[in-house]
Protein backbone atom coordinates (compact mmCIF):
# COMPACT_ATOMS: atom_id res chain seq x y z
CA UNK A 1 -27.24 -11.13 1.43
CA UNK A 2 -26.52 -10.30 -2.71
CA UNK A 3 -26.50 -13.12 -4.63
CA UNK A 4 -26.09 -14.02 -8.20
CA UNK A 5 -26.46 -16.81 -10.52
CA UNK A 6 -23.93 -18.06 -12.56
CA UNK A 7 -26.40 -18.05 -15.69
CA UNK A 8 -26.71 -14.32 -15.20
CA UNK A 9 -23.01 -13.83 -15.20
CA UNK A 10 -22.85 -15.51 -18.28
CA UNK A 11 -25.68 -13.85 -20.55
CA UNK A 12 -23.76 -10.68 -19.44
CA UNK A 13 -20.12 -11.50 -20.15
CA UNK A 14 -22.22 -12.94 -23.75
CA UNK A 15 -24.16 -9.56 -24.38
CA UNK A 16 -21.54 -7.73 -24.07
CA UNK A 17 -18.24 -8.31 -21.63
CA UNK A 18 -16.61 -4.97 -21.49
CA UNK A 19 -20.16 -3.38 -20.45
CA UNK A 20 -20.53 -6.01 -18.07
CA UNK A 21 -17.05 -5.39 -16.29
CA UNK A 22 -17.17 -1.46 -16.61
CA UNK A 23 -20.58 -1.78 -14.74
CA UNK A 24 -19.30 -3.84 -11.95
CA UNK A 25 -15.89 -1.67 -11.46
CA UNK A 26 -18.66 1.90 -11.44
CA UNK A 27 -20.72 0.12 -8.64
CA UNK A 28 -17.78 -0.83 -6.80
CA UNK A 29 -16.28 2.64 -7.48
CA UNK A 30 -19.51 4.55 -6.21
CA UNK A 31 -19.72 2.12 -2.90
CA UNK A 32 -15.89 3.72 -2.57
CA UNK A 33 -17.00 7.06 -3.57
CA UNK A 34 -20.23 7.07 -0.98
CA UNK A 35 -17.58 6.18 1.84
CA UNK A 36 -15.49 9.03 1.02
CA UNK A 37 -18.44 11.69 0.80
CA UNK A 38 -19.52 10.25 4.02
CA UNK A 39 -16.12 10.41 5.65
CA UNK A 40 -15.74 14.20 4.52
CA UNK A 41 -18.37 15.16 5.91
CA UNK A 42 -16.89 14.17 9.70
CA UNK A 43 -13.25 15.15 8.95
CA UNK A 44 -12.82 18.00 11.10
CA UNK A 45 -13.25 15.78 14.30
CA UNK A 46 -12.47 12.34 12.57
CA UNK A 47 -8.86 12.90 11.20
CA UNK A 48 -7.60 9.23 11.08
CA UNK A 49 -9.33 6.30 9.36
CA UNK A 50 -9.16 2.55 9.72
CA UNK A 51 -10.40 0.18 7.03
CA UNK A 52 -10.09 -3.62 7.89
CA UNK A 53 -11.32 -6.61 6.37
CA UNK A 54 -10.08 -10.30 6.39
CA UNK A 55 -7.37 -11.60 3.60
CA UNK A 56 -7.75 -11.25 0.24
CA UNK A 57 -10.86 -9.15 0.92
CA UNK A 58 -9.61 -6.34 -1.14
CA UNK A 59 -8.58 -3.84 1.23
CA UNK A 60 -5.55 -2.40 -0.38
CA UNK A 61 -7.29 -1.00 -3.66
CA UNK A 62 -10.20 0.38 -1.18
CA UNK A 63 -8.21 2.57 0.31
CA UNK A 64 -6.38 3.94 -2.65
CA UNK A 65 -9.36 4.52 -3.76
CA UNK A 66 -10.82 5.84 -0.87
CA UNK A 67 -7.91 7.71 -0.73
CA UNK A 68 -8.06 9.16 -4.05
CA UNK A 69 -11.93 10.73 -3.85
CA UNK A 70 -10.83 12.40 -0.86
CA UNK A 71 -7.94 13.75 -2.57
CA UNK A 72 -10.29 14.75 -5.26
CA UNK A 73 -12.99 16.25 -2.56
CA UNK A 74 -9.66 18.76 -1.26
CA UNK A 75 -8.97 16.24 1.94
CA UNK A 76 -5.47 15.51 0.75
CA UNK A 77 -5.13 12.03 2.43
CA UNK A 78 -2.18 9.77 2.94
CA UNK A 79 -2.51 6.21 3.35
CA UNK A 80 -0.37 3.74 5.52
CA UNK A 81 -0.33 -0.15 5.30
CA UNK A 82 -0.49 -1.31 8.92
CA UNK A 83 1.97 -4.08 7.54
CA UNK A 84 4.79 -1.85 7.85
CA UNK A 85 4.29 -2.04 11.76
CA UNK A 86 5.20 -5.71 11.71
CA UNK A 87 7.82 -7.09 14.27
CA UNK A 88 10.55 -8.73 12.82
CA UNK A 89 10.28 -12.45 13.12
CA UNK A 90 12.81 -12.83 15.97
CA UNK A 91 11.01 -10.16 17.98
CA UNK A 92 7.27 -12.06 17.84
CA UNK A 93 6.59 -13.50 20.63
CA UNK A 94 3.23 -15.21 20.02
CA UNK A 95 2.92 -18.59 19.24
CA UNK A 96 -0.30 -20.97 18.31
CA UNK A 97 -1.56 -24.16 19.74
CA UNK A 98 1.17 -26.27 17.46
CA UNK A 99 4.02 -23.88 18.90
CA UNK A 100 4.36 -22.37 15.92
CA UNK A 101 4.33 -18.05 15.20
CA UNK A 102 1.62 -17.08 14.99
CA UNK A 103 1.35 -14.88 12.02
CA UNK A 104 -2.50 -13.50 12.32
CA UNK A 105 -2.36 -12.60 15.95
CA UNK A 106 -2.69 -8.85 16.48
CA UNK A 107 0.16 -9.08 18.84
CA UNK A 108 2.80 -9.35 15.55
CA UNK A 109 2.39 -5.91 15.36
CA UNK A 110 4.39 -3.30 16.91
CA UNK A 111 1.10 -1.62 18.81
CA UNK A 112 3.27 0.53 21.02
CA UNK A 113 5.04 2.41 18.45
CA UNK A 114 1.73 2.05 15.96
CA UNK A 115 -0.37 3.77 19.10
CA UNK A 116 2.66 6.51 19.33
CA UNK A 117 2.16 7.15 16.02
CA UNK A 118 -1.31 7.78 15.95
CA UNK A 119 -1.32 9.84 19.06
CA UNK A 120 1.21 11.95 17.16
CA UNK A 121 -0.64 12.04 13.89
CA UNK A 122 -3.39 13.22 15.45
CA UNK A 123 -1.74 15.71 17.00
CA UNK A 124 0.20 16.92 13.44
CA UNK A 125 3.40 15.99 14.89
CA UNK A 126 5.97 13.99 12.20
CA UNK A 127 6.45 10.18 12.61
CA UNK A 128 9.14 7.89 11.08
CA UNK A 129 7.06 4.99 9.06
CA UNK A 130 8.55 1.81 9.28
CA UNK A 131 8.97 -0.63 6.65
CA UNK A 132 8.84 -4.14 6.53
CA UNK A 133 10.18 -6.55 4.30
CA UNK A 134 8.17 -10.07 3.74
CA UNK A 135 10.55 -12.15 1.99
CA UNK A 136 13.24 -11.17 5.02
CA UNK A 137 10.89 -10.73 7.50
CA UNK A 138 12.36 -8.17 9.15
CA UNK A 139 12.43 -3.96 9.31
CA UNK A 140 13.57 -1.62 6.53
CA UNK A 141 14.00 1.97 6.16
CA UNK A 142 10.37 3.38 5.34
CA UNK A 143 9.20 7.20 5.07
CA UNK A 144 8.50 10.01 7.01
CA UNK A 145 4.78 11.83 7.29
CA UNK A 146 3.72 14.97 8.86
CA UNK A 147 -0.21 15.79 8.61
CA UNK A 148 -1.13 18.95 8.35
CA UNK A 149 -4.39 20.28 9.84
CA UNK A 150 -7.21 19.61 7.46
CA UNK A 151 -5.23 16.23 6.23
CA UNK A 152 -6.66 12.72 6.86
CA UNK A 153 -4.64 9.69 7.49
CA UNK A 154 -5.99 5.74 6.66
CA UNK A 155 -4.57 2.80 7.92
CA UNK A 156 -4.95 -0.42 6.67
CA UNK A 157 -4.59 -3.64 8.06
CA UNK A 158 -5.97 -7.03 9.05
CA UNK A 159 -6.56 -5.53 12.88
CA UNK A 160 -7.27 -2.39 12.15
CA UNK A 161 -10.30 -2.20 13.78
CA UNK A 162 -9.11 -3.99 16.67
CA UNK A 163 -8.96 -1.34 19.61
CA UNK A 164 -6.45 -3.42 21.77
CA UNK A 165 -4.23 -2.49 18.50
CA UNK A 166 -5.36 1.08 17.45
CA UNK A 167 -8.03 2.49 19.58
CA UNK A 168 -8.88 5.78 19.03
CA UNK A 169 -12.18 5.26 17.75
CA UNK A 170 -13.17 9.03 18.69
CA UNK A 171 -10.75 10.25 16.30
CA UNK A 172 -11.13 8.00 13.25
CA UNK A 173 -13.56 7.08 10.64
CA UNK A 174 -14.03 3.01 10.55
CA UNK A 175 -14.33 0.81 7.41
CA UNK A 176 -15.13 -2.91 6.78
CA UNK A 177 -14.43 -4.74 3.30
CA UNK A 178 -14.89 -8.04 2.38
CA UNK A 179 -16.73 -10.15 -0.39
CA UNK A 180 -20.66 -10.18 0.89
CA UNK A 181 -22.23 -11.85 -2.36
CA UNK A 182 -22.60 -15.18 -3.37
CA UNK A 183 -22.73 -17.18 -6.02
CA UNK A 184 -25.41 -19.83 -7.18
CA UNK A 185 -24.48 -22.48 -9.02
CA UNK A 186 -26.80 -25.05 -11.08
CA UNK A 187 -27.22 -27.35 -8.19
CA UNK A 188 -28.86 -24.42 -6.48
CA UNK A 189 -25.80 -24.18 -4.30
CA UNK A 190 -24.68 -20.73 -3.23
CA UNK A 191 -20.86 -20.21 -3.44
CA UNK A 192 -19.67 -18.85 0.08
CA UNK A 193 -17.87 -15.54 -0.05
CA UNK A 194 -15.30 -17.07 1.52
CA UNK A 195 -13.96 -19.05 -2.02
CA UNK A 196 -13.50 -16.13 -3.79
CA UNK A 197 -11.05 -15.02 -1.52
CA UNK A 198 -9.43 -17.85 -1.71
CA UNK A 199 -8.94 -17.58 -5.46
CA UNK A 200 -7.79 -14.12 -4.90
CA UNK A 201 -4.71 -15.16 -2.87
CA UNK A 202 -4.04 -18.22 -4.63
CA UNK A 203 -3.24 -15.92 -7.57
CA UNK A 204 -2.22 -13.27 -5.84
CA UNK A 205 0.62 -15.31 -3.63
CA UNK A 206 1.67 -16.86 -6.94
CA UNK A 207 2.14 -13.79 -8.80
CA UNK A 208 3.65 -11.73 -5.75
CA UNK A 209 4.73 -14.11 -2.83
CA UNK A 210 5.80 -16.81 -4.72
CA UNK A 211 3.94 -19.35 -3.51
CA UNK A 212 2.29 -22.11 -5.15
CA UNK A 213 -1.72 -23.48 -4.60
CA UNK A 214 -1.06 -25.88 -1.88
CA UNK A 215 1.12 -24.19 -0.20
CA UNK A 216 -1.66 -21.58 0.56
CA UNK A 217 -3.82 -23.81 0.87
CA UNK A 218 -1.84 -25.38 3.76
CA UNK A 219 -2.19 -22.15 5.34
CA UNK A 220 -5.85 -21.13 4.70
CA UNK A 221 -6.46 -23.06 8.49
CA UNK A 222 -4.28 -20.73 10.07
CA UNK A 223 -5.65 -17.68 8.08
CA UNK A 224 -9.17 -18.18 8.66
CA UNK A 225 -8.58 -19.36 12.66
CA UNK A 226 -7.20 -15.57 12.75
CA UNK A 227 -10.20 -14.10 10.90
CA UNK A 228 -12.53 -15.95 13.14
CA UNK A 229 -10.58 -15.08 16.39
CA UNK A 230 -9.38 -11.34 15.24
CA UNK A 231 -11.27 -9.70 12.54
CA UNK A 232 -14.47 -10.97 12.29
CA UNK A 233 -15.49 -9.82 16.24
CA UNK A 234 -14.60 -6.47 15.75
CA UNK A 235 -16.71 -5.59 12.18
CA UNK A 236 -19.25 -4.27 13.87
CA UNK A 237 -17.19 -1.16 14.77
CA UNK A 238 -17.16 0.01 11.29
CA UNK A 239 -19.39 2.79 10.68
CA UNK A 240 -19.05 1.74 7.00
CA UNK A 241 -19.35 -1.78 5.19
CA UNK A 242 -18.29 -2.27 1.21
CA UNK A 243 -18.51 -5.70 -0.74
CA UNK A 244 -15.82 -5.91 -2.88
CA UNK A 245 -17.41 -8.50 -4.67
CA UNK A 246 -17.19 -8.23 -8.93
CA UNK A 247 -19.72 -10.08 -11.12
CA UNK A 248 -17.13 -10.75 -13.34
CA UNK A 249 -13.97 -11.63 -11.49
CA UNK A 250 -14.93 -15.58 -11.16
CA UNK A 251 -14.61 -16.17 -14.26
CA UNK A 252 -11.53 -14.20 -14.80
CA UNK A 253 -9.85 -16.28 -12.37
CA UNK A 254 -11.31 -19.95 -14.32
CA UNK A 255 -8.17 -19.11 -16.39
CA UNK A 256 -5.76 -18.83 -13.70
CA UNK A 257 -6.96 -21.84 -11.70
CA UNK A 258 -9.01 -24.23 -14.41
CA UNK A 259 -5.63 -26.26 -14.73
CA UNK A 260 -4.64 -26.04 -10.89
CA UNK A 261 -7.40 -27.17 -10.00
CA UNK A 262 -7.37 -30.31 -12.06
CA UNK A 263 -4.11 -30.88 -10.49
CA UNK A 264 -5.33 -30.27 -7.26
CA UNK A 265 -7.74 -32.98 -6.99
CA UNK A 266 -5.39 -35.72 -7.98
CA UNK A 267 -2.91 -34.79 -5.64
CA UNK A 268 -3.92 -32.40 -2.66
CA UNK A 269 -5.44 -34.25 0.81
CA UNK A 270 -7.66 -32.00 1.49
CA UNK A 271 -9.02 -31.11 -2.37
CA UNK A 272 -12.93 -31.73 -1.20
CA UNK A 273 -13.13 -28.96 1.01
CA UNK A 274 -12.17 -26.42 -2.27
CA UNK A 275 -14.07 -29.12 -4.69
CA UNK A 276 -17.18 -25.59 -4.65
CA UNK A 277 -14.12 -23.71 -6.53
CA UNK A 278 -13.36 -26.58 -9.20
CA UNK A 279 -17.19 -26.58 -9.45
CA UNK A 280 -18.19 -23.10 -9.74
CA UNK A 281 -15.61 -22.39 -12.46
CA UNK A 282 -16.48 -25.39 -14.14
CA UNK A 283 -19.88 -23.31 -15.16
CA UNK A 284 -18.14 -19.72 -16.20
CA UNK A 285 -17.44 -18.75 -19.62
CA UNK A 286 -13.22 -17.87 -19.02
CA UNK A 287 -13.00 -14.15 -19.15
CA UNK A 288 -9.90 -12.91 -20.83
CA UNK A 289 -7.35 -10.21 -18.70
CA UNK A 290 -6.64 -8.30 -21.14
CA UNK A 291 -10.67 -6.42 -21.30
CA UNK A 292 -9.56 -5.70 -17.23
CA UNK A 293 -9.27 -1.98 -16.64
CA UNK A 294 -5.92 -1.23 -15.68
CA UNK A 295 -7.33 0.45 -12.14
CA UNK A 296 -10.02 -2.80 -11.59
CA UNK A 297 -9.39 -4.46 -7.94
CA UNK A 298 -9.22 -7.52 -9.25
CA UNK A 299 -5.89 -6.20 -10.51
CA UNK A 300 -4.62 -6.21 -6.69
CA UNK A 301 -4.53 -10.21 -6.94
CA UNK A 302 -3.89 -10.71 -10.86
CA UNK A 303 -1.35 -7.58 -11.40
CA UNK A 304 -1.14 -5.43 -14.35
């Protein structure tokens, strides 16, 4: 287990913050980069790869960049969001102890046609990639593929490693990402992983789902009842683990959340179980977006 103080994160950001972040984005970018050189390495016999990791864990930007230094190694490599194999909503058939959809189960995806596909892919035969649309919750034209021998293929997705959904682990390379380090605060506390994710898709569903802090909050229970049931029991079938963790990106977010936050605790029920957010940004110097590389993860959740 990494973990860091808070003091240490801000002596850095005070030395000198652009160092600080360019560090943190080049030792993210070589834990990326080792996974790649790794994955070439077994390509001839491992044509497919599935990278998984619970939400807000990061795992879109991992595999572009995954993606990209195998491009770069002469594996051209095309990725696929698992999303797009959603059912539409009146096609779900799975529903959670309150009888309402359940949205995490593996069983919203399409696995028959996502386990055609693969089959296919594997094979170098073309598929027809569907697309989903979140706001309507229902199919949309997507995009035709057609490996070619030598080409890789990633998926990723919540339940990617789940092999009631995909399978084929004798054919594919399998990743796990999520945030592994934690913070300490001045009580001696140590942040769980878990929060930063959490301020990761409070920004992120503001900026891009248009959702506010409580109401993702309000869904966090549901969220993490599908990590715990899910994701979580099949990690162990990644042949490769990255923490997506950056010193620097709890602070960044203190400016996005310092004022929500204070809201939050006059108003929201269930504000003490989040109170280790309000506190742990309460110690960071604010880190301004604009010294964010353009390419940083963190850019997944606060755009730009």
């Amino acid at each position: 287990m990494n973990i860091v103080n808070y003091k240490d994160i801000n002596s850095a950001l005070a030395a000198d913050a652009p160092a600080y972040i360019k560090r943190c984005c080049e030792e993210y970018d070589e834990k990326c980069r080792s996974v790649a050189e790794h994955i070439s390495e077994r390509a001839d016999q491992h044509p497919i790869i599935l990278l998984a990791g619970p939400s807000g864990s990061g795992k879109t930007t991992t595999a572009l960049k995954i993606e990209s230094y195998l491009d770069k190694m002469g594996f051209e490599t095309h990725t696929i969001s698992m999303d797009d194999y959603f059912l539409p909503k009146d096609k779900i058939q799975i529903f959670d102890e309150n009888n309402q959809i359940d949205y995490e189960s593996p069983y919203r995806i399409d696995i028959e046609l996502l386990q055609g596909h693969l089959h296919k892919l594997a094979n170098c035969e073309p598929i027809d990639i569907p697309g989903f649309d979140f706001k309507l919750q229902d199919r949309v034209p997507g995009r035709r593929l057609e490996r070619k021998p030598g080409e890789l293929v990633l998926f990723e997705g919540i339940h990617a490693l789940n092999p009631e959904v995909t399978g084929y682990e004798d054919i594919a390379s399998c990743i796990y990402v999520s945030v592994r380090t934690r913070i300490q605060t001045s009580d001696g506390d140590l942040i769980h992983p878990e929060f930063i994710r959490v301020m990761r898709r409070i920004i992120r569903d503001n900026n891009f789902r248009g959702r506010s802090a409580p109401e993702t909050l309000d869904m966090y229970d549901s969220v993490q009842r599908g990590e715990n049931h899910y994701i979580l029991p099949f990690k162990h079938r990644a042949h490769y683990h990255i923490d997506t963790f950056h010193g620097f990106e709890a602070s960044l977010y203190k400016g996005y959340l310092d004022e929500e936050f204070k809201q939050l605790k006059e108003s929201y029920p269930d504000y003490e179980r989040y109170s280790p957010i309000e506190k742990l940004i309460s110690e960071l110097t604010c880190l301004e977006p604009q010294l964010i590389p353009e390419n940083a993860l963190v850019r997944e959740f606060i755009g730009g």
